[in-house]
Protein backbone atom coordinates (compact mmCIF):
# COMPACT_ATOMS: atom_id res chain seq x y z
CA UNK A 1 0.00 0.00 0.00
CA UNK A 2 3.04 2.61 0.92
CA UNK A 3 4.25 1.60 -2.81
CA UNK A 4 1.78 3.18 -5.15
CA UNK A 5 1.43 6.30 -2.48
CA UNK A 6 4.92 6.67 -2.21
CA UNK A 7 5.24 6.70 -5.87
CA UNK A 8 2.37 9.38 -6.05
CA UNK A 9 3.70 11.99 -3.98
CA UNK A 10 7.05 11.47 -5.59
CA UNK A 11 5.36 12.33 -9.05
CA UNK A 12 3.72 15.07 -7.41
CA UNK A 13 7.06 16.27 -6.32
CA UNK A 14 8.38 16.21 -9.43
CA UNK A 15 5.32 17.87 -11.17
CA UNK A 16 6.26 21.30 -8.40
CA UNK A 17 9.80 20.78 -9.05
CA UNK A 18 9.69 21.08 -12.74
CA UNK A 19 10.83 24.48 -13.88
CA UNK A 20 7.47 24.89 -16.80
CA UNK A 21 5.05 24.33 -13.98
CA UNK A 22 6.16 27.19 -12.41
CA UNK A 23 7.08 29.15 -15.77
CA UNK A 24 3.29 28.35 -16.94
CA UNK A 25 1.71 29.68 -13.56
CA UNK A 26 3.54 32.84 -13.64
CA UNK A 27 1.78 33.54 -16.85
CA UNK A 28 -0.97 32.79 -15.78
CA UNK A 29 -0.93 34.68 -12.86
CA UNK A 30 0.25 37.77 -15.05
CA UNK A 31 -2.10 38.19 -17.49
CA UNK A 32 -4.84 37.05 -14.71
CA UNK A 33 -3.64 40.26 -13.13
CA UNK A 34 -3.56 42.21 -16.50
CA UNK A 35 -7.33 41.40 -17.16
CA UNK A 36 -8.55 42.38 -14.00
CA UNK A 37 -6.44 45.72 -14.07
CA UNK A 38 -7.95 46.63 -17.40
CA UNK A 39 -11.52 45.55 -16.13
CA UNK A 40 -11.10 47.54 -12.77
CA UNK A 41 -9.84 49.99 -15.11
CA UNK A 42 -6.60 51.16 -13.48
CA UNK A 43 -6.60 53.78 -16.87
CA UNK A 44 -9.27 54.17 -19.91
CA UNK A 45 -5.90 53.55 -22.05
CA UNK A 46 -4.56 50.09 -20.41
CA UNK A 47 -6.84 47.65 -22.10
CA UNK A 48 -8.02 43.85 -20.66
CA UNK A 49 -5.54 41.13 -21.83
CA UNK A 50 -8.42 39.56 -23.59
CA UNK A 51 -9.23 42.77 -25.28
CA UNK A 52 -5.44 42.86 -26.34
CA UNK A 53 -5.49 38.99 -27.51
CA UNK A 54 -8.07 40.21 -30.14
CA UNK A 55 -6.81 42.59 -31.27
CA UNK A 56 -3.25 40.64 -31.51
CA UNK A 57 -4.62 38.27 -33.75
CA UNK A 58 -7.38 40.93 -36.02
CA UNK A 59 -3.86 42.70 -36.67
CA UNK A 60 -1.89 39.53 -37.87
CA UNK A 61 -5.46 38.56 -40.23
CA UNK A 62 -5.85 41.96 -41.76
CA UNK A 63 -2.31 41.74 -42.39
CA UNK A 64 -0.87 45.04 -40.63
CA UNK A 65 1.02 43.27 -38.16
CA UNK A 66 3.51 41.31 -40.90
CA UNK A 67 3.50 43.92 -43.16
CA UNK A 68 5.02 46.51 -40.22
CA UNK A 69 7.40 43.39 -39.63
CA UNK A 70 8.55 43.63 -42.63
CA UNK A 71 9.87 47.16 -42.29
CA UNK A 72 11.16 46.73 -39.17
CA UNK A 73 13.27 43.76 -38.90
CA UNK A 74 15.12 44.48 -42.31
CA UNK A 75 17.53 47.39 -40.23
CA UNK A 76 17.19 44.57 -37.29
CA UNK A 77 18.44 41.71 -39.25
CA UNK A 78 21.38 44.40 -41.25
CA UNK A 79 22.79 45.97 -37.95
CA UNK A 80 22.91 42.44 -36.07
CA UNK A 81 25.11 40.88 -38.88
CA UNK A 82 27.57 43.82 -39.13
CA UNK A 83 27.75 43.94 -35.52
CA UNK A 84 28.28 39.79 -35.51
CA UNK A 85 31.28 40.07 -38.10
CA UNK A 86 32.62 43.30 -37.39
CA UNK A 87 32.14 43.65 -33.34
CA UNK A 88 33.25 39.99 -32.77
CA UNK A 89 36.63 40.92 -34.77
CA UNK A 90 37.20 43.91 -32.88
CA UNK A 91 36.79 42.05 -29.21
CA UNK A 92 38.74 39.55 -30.45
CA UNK A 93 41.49 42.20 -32.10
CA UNK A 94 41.34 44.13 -28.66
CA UNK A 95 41.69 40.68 -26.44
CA UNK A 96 44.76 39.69 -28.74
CA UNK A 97 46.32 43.40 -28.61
CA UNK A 98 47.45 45.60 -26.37
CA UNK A 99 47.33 48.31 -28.73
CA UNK A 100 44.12 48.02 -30.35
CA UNK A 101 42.96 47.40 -26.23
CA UNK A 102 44.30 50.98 -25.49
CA UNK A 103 42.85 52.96 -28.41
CA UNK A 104 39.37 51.10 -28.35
CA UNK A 105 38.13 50.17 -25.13
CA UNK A 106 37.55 53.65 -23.73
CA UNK A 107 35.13 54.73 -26.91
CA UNK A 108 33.15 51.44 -26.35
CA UNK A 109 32.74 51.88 -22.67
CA UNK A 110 31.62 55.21 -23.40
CA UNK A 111 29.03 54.25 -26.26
CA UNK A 112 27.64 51.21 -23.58
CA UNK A 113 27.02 53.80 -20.91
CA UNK A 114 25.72 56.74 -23.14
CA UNK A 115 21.90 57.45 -23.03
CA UNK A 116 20.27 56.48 -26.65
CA UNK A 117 17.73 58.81 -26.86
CA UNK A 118 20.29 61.26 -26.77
CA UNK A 119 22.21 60.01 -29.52
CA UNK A 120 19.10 59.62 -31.92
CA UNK A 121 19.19 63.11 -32.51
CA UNK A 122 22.79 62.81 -33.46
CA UNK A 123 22.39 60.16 -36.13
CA UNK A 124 18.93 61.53 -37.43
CA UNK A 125 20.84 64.76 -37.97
CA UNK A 126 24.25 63.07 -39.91
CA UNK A 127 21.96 60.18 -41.83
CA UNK A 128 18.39 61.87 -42.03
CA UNK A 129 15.43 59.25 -41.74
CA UNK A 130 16.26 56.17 -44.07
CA UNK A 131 17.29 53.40 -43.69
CA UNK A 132 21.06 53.98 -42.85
CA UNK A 133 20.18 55.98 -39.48
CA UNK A 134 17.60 52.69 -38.05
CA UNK A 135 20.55 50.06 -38.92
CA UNK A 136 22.81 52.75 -36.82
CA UNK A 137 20.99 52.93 -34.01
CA UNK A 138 21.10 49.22 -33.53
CA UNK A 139 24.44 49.13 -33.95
CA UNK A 140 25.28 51.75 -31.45
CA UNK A 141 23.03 49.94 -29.24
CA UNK A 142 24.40 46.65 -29.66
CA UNK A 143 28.06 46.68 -31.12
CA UNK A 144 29.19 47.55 -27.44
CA UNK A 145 28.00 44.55 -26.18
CA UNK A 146 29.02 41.88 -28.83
CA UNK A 147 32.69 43.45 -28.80
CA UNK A 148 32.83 43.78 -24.97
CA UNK A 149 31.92 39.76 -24.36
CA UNK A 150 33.94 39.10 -27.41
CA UNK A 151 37.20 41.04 -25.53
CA UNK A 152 36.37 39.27 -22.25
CA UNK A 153 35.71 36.02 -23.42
CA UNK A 154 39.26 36.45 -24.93
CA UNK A 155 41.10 37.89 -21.88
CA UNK A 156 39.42 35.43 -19.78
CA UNK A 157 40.99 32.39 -21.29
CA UNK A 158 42.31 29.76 -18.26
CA UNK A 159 46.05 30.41 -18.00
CA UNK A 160 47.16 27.15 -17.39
CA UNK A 161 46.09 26.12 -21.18
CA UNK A 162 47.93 28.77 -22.77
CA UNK A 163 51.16 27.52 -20.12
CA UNK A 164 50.54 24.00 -21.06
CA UNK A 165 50.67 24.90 -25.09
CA UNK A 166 53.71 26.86 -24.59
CA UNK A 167 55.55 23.59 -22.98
CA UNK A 168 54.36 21.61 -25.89
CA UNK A 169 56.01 24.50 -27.75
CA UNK A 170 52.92 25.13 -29.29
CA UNK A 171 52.92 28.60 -31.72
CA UNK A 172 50.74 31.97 -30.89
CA UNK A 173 48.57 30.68 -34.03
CA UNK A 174 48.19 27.68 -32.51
CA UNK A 175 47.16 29.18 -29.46
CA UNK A 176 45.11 32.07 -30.75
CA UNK A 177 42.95 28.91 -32.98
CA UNK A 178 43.07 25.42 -30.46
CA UNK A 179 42.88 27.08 -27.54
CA UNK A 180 41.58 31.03 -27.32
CA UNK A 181 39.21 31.03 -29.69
CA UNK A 182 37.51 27.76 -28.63
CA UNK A 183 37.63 29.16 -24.82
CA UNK A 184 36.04 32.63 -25.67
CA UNK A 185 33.10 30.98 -27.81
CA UNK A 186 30.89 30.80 -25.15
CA UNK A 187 30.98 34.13 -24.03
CA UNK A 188 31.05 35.73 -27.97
CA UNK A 189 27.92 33.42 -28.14
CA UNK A 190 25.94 35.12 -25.44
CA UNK A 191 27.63 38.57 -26.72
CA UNK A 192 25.75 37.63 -29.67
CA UNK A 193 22.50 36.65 -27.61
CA UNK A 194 22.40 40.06 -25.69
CA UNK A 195 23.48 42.35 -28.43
CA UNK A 196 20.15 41.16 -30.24
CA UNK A 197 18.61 42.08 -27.35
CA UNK A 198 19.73 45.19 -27.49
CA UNK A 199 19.07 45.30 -30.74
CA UNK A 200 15.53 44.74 -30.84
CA UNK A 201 15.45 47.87 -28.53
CA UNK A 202 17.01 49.69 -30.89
CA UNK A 203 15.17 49.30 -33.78
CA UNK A 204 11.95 50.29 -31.65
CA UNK A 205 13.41 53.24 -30.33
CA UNK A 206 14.64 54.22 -33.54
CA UNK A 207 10.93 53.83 -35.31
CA UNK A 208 9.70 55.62 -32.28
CA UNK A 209 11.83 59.01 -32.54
CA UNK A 210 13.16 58.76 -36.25
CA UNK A 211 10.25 57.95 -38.30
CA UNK A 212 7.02 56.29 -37.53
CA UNK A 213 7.35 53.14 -39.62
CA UNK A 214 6.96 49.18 -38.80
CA UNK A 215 6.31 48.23 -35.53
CA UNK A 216 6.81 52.15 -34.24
CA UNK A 217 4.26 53.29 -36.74
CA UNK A 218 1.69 50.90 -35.65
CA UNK A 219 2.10 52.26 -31.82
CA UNK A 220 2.21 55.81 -32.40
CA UNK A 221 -0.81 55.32 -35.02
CA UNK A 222 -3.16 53.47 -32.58
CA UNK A 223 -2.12 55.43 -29.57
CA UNK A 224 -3.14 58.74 -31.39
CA UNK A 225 -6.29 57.59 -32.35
CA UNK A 226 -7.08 55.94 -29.00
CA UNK A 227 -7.41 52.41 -29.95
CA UNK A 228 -5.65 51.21 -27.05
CA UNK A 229 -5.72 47.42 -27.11
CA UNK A 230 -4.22 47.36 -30.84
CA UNK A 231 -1.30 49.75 -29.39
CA UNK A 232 -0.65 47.49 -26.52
CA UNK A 233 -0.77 44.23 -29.22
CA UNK A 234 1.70 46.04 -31.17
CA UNK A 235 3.83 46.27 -28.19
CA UNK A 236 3.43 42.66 -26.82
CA UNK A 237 3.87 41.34 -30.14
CA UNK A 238 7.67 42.77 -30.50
CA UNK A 239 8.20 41.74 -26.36
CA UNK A 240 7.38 38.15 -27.48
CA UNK A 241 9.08 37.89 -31.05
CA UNK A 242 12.54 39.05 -28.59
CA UNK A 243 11.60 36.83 -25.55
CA UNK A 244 11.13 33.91 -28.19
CA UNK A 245 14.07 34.75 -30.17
CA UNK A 246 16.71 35.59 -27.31
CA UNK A 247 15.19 32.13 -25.53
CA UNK A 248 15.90 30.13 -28.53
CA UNK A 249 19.77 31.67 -28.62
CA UNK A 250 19.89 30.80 -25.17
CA UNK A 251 18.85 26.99 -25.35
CA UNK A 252 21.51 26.80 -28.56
CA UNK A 253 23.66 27.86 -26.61
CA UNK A 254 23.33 25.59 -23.64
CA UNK A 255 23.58 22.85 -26.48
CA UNK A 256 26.98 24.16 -27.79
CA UNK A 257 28.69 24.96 -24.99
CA UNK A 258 28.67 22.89 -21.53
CA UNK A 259 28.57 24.82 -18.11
CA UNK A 260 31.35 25.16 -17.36
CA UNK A 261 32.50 27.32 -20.43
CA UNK A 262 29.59 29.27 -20.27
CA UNK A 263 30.55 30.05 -16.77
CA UNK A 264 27.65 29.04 -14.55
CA UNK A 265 26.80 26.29 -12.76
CA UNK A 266 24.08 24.08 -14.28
CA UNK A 267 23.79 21.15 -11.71
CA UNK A 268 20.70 19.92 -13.60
């Protein structure tokens, strides 16, 4: 009789234990909280999640929702992959060299800490309202990021390899590609994973105080005309396409890289 109970409450153990239970009541809890807020109302503009939910998916069947996606993750998708080839080069240039280290770091500590809405002005002024000014305001937000992980993952490399290559008279090539590079991956990885995060704030702050267009357009649009719940879809819809996007990075990176290189402990 103690058998099958036994076994019970260790399944129901395991059922609290498991990280999605917990995950799944959270949102539920949250958007439980968000419909009764907008049905108390807190504010005639915050909207019931339900409310929201409709209007999520009458944007994505009349089409307005993909076609603003269109427009705004072309400067995304062009300042990610110059800041992935040309940001991971310079970390890695500025970890190798002292020189480049000198001459560099300060600007990109400097461009991490400075305020972005203060530098839109700046770029909308040099590069106008096109194209060219969105993809650079991604890249200012997110090129100090990639090349900072890229230039610690470097630097951080476990002394005692680079010792034991040099006994084996192994070469700086050798070194720089068998041992460095392999060592820093993890950490240029989730330099890639957080600069898209920054990214995708980017881009919306750029359609929000450049031009109205994409995703920014379809906020500013229903927020002037005072159709709330569309507004707040528009915004949930670009929280989840990052939250989805940045999770998926993250469990490709657990996959390529085990705990210990990625720095943390992951006893599970």
């Amino acid at each position: 009789m103690s058998g099958p109970l036994k076994t019970d409450s260790v399944e129901r153990k395991g059922r609290i234990a498991n990280p999605l239970f917990w995950q799944l009541l959270s949102f539920v809890l949250f958007f439980g909280l968000w419909e009764l807020a907008g049905r108390w109302p807190i504010s005639f503009a915050f909207p019931p999640f339900s409310r929201t939910f409709v209007a999520l998916f009458s944007m994505i069947a009349d089409g307005s929702l993909p076609k603003a996606y269109l427009s705004t993750l072309q400067p995304l998708i062009i300042g990610i992959v110059l800041c992935s080839i040309i940001g991971i080069a310079f970390g890695v240039g500025m970890g190798l060299s002292r020189a480049i280290e000198w001459l560099s770091l300060p600007i990109f500590i400097v461009l991490q800490a400075a305020p972005m809405a203060a530098i839109i002005p700046l770029i909308t002024y040099m590069y106008g309202i096109g194209l060219t000014a969105k993809v650079l305001a991604v890249v200012v937000l997110a090129a100090p990021v990639i090349v900072m992980n890229s230039y610690k993952g470097i630097r951080n490399t476990n002394p005692s390899l680079l010792q034991m290559c040099r006994a084996f008279l192994g070469t700086r090539r050798q070194q720089v590609i068998k041992i460095i590079l392999p060592h820093a991956g993890a950490l240029i990885f989730a330099g890639l994973r957080l600069g898209l995060a920054m990214g995708f704030i980017g881009i919306v702050i750029a359609e929000l105080l450049i031009t109205p267009t994409g995703i920014g357009d379809l906020i500013t649009y229903h927020s002037s005309v005072a159709d709330y719940p569309k507004m707040f879809a528009a915004i949930v819809s670009i929280i989840l396409l990052a939250a989805l996007t940045i999770q998926a990075l993250e469990r490709l990176e657990r996959k390529l890289f085990p705990p210990e290189m990625r720095g943390r402990e992951d006893v599970s």
